[in-house]
N, C-alpha and C. Protein backbone atom coordinates (compact mmCIF):
# COMPACT_ATOMS: atom_id res chain seq x y z
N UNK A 1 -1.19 -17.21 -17.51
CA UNK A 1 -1.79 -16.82 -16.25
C UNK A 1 -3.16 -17.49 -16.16
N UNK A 2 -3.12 -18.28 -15.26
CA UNK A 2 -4.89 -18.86 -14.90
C UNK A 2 -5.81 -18.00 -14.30
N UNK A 3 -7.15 -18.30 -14.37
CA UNK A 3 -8.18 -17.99 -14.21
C UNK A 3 -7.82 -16.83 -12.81
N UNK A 4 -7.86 -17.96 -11.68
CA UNK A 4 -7.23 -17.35 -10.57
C UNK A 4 -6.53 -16.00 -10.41
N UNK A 5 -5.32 -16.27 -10.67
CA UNK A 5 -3.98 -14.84 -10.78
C UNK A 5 -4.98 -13.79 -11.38
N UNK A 6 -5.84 -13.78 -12.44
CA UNK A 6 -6.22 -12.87 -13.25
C UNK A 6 -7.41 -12.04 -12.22
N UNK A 7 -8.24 -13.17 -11.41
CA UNK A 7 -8.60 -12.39 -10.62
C UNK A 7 -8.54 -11.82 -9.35
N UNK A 8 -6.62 -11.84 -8.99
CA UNK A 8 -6.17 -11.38 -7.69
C UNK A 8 -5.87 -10.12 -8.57
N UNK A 9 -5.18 -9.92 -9.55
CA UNK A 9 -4.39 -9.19 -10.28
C UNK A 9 -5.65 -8.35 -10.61
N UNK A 10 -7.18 -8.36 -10.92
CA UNK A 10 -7.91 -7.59 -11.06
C UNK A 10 -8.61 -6.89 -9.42
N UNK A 11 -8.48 -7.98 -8.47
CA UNK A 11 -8.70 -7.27 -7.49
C UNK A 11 -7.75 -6.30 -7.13
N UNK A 12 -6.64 -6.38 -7.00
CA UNK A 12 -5.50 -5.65 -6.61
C UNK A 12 -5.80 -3.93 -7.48
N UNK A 13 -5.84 -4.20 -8.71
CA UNK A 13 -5.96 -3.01 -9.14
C UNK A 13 -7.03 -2.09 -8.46
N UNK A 14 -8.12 -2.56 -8.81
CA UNK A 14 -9.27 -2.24 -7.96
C UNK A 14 -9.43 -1.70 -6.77
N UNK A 15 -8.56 -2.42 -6.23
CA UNK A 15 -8.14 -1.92 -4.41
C UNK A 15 -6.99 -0.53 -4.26
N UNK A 16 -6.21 -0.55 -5.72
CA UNK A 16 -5.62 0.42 -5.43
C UNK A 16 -6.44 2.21 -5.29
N UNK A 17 -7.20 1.71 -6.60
CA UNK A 17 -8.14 3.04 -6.69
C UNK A 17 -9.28 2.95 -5.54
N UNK A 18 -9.89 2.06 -5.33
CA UNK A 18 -10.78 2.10 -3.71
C UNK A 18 -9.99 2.83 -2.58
N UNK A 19 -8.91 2.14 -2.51
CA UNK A 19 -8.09 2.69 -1.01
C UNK A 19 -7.92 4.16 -1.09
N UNK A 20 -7.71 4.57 -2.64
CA UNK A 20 -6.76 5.89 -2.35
C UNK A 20 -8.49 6.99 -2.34
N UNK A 21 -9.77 6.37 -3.09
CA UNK A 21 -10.73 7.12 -2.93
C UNK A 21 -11.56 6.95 -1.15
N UNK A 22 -11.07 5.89 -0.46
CA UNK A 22 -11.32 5.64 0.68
C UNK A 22 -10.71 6.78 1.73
N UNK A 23 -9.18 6.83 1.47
CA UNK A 23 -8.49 7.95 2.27
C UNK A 23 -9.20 9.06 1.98
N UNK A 24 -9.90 9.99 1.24
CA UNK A 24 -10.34 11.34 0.89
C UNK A 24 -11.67 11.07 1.31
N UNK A 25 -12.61 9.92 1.81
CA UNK A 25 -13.33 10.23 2.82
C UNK A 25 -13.53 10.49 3.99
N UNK A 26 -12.16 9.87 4.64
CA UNK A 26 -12.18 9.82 6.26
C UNK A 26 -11.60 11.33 6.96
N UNK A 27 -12.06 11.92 8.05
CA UNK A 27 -11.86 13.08 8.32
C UNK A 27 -10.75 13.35 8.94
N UNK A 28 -9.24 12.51 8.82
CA UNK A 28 -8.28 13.10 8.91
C UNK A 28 -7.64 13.63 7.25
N UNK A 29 -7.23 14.97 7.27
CA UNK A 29 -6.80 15.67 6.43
C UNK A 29 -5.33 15.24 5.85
N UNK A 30 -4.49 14.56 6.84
CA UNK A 30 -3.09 13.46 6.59
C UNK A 30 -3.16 13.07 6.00
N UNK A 31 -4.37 12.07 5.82
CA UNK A 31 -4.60 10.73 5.43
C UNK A 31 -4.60 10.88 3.66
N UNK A 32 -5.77 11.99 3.38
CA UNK A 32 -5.76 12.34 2.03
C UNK A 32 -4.43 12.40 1.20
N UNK A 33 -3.42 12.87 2.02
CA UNK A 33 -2.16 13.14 1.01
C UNK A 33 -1.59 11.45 0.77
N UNK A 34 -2.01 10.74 1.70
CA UNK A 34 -1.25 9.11 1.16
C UNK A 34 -1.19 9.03 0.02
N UNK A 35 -0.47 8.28 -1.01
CA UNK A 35 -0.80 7.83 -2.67
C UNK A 35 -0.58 6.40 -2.21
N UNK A 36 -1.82 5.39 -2.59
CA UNK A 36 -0.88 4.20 -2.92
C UNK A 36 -0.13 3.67 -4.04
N UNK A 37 1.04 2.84 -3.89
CA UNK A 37 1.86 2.32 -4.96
C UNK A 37 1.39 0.98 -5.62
N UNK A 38 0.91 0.04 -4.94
CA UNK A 38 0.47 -1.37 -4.87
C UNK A 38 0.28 -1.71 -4.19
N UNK A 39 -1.17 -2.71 -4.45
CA UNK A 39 -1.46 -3.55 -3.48
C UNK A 39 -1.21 -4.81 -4.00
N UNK A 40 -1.05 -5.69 -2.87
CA UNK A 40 -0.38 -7.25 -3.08
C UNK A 40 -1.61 -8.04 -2.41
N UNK A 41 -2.27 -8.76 -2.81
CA UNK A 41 -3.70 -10.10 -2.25
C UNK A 41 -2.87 -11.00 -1.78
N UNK A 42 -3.69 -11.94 -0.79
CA UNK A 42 -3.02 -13.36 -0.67
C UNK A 42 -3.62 -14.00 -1.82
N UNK A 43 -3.33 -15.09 -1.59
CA UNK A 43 -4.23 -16.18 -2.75
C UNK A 43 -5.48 -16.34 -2.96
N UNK A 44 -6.41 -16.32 -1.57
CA UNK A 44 -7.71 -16.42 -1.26
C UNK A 44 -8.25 -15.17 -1.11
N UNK A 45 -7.69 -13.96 -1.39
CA UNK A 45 -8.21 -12.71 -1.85
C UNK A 45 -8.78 -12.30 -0.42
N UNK A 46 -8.32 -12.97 0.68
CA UNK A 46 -8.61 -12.63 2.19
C UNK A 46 -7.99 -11.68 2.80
N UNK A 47 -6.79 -11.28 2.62
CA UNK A 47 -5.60 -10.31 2.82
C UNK A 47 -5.32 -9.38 1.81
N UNK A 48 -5.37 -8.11 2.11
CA UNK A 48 -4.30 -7.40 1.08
C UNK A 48 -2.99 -6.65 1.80
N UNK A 49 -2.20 -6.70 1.55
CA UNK A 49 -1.25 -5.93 1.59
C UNK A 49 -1.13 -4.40 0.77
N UNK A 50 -1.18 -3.36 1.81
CA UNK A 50 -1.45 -1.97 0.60
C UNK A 50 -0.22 -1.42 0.76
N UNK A 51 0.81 -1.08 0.00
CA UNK A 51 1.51 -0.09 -0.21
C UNK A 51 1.65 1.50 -0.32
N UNK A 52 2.21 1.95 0.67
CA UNK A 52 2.03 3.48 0.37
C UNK A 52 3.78 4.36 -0.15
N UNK A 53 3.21 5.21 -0.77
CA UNK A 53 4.74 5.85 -0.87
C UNK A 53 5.18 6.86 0.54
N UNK A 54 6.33 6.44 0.85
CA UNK A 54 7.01 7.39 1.94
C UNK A 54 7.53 8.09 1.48
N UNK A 55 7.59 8.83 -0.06
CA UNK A 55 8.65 10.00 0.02
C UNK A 55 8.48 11.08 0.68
N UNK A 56 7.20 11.73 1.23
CA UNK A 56 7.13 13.02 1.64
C UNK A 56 6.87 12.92 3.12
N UNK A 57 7.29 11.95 4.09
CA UNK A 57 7.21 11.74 5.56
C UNK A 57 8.34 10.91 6.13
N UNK A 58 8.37 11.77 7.10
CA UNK A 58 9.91 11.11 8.08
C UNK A 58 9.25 10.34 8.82
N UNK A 59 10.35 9.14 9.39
CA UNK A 59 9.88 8.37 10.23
C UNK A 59 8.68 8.47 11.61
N UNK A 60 8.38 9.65 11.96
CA UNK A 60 7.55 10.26 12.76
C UNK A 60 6.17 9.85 12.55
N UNK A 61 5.95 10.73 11.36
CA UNK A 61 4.98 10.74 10.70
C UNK A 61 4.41 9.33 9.92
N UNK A 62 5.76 8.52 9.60
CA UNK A 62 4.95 7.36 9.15
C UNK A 62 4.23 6.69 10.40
N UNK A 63 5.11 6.39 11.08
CA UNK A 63 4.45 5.96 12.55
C UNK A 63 3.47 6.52 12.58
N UNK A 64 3.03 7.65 12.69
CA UNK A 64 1.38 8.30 13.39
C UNK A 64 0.23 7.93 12.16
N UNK A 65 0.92 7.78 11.07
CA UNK A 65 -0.19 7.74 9.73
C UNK A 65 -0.31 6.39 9.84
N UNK A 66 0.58 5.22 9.95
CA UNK A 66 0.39 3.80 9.87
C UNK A 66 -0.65 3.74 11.31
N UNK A 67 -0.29 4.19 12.74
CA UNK A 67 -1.80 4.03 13.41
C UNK A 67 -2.73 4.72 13.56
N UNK A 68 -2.98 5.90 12.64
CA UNK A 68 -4.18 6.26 12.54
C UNK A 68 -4.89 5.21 11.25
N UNK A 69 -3.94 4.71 10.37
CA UNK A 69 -4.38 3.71 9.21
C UNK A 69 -4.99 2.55 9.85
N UNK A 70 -3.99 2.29 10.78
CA UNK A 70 -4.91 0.74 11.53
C UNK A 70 -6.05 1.02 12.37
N UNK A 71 -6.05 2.38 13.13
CA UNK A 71 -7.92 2.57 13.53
C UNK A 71 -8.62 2.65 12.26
N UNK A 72 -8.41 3.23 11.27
CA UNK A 72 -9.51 3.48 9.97
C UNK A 72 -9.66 2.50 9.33
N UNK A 73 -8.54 0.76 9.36
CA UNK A 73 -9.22 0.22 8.23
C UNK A 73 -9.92 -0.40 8.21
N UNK A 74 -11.14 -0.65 9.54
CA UNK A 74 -12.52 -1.07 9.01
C UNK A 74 -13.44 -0.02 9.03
N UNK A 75 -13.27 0.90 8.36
CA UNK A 75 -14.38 2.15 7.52
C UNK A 75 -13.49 1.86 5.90
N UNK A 76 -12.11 1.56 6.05
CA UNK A 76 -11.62 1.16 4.56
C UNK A 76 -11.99 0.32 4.15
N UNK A 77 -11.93 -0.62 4.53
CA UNK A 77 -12.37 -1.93 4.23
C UNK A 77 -14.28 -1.78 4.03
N UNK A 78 -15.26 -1.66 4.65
CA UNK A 78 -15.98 -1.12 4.42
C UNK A 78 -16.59 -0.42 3.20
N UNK A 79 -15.75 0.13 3.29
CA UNK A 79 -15.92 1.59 2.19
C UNK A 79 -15.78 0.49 0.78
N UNK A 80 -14.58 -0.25 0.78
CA UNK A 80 -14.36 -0.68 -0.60
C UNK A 80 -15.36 -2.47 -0.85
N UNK A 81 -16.23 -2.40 0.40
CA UNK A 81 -17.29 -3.92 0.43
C UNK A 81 -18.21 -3.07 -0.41
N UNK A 82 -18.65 -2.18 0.15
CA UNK A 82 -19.99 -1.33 -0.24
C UNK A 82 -19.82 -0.61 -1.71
N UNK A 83 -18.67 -0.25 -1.93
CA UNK A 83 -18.82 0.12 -3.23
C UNK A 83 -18.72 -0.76 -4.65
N UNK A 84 -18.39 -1.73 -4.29
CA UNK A 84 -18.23 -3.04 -5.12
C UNK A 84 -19.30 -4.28 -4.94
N UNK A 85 -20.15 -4.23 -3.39
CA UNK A 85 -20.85 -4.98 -3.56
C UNK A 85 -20.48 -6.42 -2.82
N UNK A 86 -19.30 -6.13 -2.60
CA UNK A 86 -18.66 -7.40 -1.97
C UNK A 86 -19.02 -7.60 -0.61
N UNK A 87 -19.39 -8.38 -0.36
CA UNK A 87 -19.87 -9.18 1.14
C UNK A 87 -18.54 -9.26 2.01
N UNK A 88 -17.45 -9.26 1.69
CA UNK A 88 -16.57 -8.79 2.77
C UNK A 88 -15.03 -8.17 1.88
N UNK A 89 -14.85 -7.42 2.25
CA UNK A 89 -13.45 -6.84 1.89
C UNK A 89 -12.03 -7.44 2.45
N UNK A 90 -11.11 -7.42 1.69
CA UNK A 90 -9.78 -7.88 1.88
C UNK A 90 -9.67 -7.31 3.52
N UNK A 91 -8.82 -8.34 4.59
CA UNK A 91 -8.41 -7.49 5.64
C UNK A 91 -7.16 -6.55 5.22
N UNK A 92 -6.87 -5.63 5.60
CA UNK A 92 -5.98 -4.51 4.77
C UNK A 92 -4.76 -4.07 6.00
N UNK A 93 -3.81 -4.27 5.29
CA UNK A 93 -2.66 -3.70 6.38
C UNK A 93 -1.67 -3.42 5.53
N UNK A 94 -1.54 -1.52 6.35
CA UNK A 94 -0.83 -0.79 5.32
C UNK A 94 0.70 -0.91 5.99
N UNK A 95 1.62 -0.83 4.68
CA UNK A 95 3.18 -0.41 4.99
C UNK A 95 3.32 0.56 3.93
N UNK A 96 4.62 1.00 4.44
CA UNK A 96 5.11 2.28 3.51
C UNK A 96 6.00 1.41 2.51
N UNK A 97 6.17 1.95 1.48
CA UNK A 97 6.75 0.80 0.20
C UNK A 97 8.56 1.52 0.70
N UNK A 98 9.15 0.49 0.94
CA UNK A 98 10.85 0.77 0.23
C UNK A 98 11.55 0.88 -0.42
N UNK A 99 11.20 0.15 -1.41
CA UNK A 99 11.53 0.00 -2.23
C UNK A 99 12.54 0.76 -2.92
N UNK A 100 12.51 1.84 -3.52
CA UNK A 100 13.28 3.14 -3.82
C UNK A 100 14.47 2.91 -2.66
N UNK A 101 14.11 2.82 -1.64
CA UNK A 101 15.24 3.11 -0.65
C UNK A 101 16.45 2.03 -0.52
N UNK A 102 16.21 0.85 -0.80
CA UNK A 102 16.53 -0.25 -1.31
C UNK A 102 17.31 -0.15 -2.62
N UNK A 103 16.57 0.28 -2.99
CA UNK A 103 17.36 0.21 -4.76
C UNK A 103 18.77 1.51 -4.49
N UNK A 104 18.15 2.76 -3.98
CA UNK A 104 19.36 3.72 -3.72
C UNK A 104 20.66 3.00 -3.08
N UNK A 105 20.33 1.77 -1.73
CA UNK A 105 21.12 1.39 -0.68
C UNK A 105 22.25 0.33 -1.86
N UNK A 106 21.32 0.06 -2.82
CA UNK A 106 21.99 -1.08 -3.61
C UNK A 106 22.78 -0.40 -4.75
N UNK A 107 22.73 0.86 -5.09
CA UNK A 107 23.38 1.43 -5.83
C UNK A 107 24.58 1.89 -5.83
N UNK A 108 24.12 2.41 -4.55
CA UNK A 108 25.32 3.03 -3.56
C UNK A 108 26.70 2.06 -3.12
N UNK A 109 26.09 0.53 -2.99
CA UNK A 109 27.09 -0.36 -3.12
C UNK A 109 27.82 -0.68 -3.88
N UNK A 110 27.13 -0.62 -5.40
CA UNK A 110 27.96 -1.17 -6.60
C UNK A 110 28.82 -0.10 -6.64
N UNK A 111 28.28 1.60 -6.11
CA UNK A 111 29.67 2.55 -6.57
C UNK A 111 30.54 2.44 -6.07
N UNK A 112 30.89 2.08 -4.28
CA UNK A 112 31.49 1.42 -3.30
C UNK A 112 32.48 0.56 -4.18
N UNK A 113 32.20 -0.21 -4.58
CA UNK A 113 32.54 -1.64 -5.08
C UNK A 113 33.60 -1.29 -6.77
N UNK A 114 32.89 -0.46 -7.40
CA UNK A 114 33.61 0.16 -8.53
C UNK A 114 34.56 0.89 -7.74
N UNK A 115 34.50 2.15 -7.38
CA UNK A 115 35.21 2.80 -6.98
C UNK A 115 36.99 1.99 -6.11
N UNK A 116 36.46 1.11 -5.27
CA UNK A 116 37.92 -0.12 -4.68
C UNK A 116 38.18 -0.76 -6.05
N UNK A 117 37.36 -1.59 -7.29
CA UNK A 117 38.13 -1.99 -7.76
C UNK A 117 39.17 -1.30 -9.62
N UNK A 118 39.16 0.59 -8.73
CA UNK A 118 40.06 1.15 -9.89
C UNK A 118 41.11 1.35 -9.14
């Protein structure tokens, strides 16, 4: 791993614990219950991609939390310049992670798939 990767891979971490201490400042009470899973940088550490877990919200609710997330994330972004010192923060745009849901959808196939070929 070069120089580089080591320090997207250290920002990323970093951003995970910023974001999730960022949500428990802002005065929606929703917001606090988010957890993030991962965040993903671009290359130039200009972008992050933040991950949140959806297990405990229906599609409703992700909708209303993803745009109350996009009014808040320049107080997030913000929040994580000022506490680090950094002259500008990643631009930040949250999704709910699938992942899990994905892996269930893919599971569910192979039993599909076993099951026709007994």
């Amino acid at each position: 791993m070069n120089e580089a990767a080591i320090r997207i891979k250290r920002t990323e971490s970093l951003l995970v614990e910023l974001v999730s201490e960022a949500f428990g400042s802002l005065n929606d009470a929703r917001l606090h219950e988010l957890s993030v899973v991962a965040v993903k940088c671009s290359r130039g550490r200009s972008d992050a991609k933040i991950y949140l877990d959806p297990s405990y919200f229906n599609d409703k609710e992700k909708s209303d939390l993803l745009a109350q997330l996009k009014k808040a994330s320049s107080h997030i972004e913000s929040y994580c310049a000022s506490d680090q010192g950094w002259f500008k923060a990643p631009k930040m745009t949250f999704v709910f992670d699938d992942t899990m849901q994905r892996a269930q959808d893919i599971e569910r196939l192979f039993d599909l798939i076993a099951k026709k070929g007994e």
